[in-house]
C-alpha atoms as a PDB file:
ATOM      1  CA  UNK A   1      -9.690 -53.672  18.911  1.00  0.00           C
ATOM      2  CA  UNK A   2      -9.800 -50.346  17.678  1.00  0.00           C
ATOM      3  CA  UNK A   3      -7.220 -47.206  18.123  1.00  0.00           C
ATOM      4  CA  UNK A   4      -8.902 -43.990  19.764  1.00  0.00           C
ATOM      5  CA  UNK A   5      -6.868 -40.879  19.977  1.00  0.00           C
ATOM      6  CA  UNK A   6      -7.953 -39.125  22.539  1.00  0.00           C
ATOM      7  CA  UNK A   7      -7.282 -35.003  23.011  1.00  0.00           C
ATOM      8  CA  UNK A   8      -8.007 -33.328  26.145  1.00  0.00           C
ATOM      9  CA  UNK A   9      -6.085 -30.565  27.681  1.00  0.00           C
ATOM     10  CA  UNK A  10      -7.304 -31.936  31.518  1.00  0.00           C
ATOM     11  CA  UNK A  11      -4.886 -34.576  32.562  1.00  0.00           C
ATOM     12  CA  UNK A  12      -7.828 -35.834  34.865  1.00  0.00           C
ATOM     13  CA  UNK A  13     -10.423 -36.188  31.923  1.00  0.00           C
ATOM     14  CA  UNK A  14      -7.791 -37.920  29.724  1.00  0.00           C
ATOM     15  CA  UNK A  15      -7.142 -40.608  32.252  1.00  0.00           C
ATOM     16  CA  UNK A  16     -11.200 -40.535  32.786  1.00  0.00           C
ATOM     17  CA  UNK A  17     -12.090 -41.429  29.287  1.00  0.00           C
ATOM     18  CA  UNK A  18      -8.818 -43.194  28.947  1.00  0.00           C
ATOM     19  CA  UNK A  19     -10.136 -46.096  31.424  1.00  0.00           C
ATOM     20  CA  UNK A  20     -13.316 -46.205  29.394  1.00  0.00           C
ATOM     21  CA  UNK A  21     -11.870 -47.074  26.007  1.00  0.00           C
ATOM     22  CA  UNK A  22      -9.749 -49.603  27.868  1.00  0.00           C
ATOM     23  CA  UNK A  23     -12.619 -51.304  29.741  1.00  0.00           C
ATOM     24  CA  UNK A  24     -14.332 -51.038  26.115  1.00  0.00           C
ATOM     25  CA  UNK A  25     -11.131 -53.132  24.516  1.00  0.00           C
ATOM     26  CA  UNK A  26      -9.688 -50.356  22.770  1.00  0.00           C
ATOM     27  CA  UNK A  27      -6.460 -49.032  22.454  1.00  0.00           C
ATOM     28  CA  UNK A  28      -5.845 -45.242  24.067  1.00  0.00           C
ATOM     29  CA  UNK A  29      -3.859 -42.832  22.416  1.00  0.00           C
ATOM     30  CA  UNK A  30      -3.058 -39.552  23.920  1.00  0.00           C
ATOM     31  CA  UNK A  31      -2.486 -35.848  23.081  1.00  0.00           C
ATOM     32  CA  UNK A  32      -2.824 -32.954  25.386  1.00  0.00           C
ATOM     33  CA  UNK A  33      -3.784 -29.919  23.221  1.00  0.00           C
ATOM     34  CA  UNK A  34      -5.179 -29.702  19.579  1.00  0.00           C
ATOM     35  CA  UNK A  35      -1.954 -29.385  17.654  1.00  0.00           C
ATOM     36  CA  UNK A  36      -0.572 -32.309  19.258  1.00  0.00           C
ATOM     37  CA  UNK A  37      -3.353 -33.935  18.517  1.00  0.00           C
ATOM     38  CA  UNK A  38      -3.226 -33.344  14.883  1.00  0.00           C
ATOM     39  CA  UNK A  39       0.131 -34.212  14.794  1.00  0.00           C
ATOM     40  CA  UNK A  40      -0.533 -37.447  16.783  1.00  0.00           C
ATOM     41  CA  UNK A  41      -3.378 -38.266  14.050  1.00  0.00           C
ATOM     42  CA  UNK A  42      -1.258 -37.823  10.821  1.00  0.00           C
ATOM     43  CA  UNK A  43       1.543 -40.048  12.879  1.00  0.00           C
ATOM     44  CA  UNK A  44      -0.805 -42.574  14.653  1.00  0.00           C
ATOM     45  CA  UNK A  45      -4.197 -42.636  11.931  1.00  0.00           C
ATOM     46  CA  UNK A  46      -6.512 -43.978  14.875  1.00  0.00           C
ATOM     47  CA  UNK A  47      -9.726 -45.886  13.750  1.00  0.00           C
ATOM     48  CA  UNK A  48     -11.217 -42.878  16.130  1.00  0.00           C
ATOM     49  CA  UNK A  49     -10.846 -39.328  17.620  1.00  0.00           C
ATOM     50  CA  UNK A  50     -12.580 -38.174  21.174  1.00  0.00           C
ATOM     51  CA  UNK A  51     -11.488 -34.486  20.950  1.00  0.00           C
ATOM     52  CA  UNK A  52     -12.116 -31.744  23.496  1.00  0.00           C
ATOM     53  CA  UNK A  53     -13.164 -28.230  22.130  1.00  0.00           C
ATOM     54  CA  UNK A  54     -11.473 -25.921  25.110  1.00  0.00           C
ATOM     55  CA  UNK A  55      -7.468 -26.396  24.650  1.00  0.00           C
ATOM     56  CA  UNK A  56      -4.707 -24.198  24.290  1.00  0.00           C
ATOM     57  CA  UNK A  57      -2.709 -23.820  20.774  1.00  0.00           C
ATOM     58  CA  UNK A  58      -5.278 -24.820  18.681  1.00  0.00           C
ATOM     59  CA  UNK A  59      -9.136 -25.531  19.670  1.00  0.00           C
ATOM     60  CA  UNK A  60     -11.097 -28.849  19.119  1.00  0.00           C
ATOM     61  CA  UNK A  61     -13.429 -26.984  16.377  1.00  0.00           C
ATOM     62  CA  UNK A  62      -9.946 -25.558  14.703  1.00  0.00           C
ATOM     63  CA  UNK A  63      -8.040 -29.382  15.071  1.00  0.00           C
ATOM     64  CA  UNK A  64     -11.265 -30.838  13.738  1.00  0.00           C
ATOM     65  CA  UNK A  65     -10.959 -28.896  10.839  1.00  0.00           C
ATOM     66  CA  UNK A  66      -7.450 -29.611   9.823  1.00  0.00           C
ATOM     67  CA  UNK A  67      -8.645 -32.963  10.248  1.00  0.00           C
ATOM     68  CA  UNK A  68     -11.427 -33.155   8.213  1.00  0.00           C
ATOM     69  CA  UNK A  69      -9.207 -31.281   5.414  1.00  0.00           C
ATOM     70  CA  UNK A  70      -6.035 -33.277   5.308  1.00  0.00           C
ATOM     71  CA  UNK A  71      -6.247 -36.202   2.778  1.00  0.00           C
ATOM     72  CA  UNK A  72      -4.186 -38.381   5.125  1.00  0.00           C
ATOM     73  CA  UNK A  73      -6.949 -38.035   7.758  1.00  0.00           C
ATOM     74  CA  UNK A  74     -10.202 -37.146   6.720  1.00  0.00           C
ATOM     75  CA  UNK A  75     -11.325 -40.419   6.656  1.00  0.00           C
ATOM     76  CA  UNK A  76     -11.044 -40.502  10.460  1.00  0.00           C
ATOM     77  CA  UNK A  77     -14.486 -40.031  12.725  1.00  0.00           C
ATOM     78  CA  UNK A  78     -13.814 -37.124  15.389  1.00  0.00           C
ATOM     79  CA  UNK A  79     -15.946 -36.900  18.213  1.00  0.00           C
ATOM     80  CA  UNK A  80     -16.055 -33.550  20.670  1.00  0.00           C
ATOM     81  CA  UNK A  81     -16.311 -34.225  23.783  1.00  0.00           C
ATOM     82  CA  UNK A  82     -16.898 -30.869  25.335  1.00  0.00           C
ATOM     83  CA  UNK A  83     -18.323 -28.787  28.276  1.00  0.00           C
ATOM     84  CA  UNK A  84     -19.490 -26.491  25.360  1.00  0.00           C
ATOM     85  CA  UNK A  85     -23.453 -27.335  25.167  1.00  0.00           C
ATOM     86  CA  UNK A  86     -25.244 -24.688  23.139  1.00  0.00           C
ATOM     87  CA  UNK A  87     -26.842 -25.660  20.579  1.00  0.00           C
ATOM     88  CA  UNK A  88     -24.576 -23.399  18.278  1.00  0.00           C
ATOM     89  CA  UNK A  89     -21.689 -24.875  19.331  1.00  0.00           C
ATOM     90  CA  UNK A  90     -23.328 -28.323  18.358  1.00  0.00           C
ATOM     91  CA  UNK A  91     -23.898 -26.454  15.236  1.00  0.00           C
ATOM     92  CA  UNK A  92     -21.028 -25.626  14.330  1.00  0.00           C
ATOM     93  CA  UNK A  93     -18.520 -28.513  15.477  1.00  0.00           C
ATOM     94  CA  UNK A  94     -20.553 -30.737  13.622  1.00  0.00           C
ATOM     95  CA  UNK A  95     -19.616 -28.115  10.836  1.00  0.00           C
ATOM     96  CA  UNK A  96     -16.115 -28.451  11.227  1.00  0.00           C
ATOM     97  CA  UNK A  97     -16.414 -32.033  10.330  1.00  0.00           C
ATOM     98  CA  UNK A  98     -17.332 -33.835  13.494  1.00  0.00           C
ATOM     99  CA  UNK A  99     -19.205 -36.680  13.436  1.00  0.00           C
ATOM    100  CA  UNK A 100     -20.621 -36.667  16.987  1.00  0.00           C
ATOM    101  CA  UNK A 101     -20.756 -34.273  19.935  1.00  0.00           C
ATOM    102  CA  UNK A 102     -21.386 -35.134  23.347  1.00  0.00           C
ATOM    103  CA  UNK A 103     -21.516 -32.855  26.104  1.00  0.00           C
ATOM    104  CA  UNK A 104     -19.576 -33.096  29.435  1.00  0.00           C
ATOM    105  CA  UNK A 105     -20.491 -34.710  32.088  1.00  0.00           C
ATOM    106  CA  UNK A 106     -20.972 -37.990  30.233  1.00  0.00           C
ATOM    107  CA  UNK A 107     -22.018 -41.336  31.118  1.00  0.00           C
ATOM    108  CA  UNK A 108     -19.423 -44.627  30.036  1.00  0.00           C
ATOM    109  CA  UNK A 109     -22.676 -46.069  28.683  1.00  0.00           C
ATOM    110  CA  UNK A 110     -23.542 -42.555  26.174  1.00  0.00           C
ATOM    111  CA  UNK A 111     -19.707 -42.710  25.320  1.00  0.00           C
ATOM    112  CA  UNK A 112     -19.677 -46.440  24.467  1.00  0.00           C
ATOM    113  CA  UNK A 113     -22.798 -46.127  22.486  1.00  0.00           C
ATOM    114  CA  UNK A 114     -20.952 -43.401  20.148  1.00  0.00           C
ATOM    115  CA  UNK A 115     -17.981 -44.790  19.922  1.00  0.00           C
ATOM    116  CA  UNK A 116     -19.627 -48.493  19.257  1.00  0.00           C
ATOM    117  CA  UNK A 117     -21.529 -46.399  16.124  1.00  0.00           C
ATOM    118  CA  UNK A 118     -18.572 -44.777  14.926  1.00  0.00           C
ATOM    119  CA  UNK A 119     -16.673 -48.135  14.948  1.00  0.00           C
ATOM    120  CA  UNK A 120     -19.535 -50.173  13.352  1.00  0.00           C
ATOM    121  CA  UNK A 121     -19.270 -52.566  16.367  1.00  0.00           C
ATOM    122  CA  UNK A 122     -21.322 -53.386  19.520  1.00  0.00           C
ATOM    123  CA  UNK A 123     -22.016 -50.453  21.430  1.00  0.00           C
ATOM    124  CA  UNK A 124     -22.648 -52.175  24.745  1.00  0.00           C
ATOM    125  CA  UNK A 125     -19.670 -50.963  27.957  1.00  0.00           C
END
């Protein structure tokens, strides 16, 4: 069982994708904006991050990056999980250090599949 920090602003998609990593055997974590979310990965070091992009305080392409550029968590997959689907903002959250993107509305089966990669584990929901 993995942990899997999850940061969404929407208390409706946490509790979406929440149920999801549940019914996949993980363990959810929560935070409800970016910074919280960075301090929640420094605290918590998940084996995984789903991160929105569209939060208050600090965005999911500006948490990514302090992420990716702490020592204490850079080792740590981040995955956006956004509404944001141009191909330059594909571009450049997978510059910020993110290791997947998928686009909202998402099936369980695309999330499991990404998160089953990231994890090295079966990908099957």
């Amino acid at each position: 069982m993995a942990r899997i920090l999850i940061v969404d602003d929407s208390p409706s998609q946490l509790m979406g994708i929440r149920r999801i990593v549940e019914k996949l055997g993980h363990e959810a974590l929560t935070a409800e904006d970016g910074a919280a979310g960075v301090d929640a990965a420094k605290r918590e070091l998940p084996d995984l991050i789903l991160m929105d992009v569209v939060m208050p305080n600090l965005n999911g392409f500006q948490a990514t990056r302090s992420i990716n550029r702490d020592p204490a968590t850079q080792h740590i997959p981040v995955v956006l999980v956004t509404t944001k689907d141009q191909d330059t903002d594909r571009v450049w959250g997978m510059r910020q250090g993110a290791k997947a993107y998928i686009t909202k509305p998402f099936s369980e089966s695309e999330l499991a599949e990404v998160v089953g990669l990231l994890l090295g584990g079966p990908a099957a929901a």
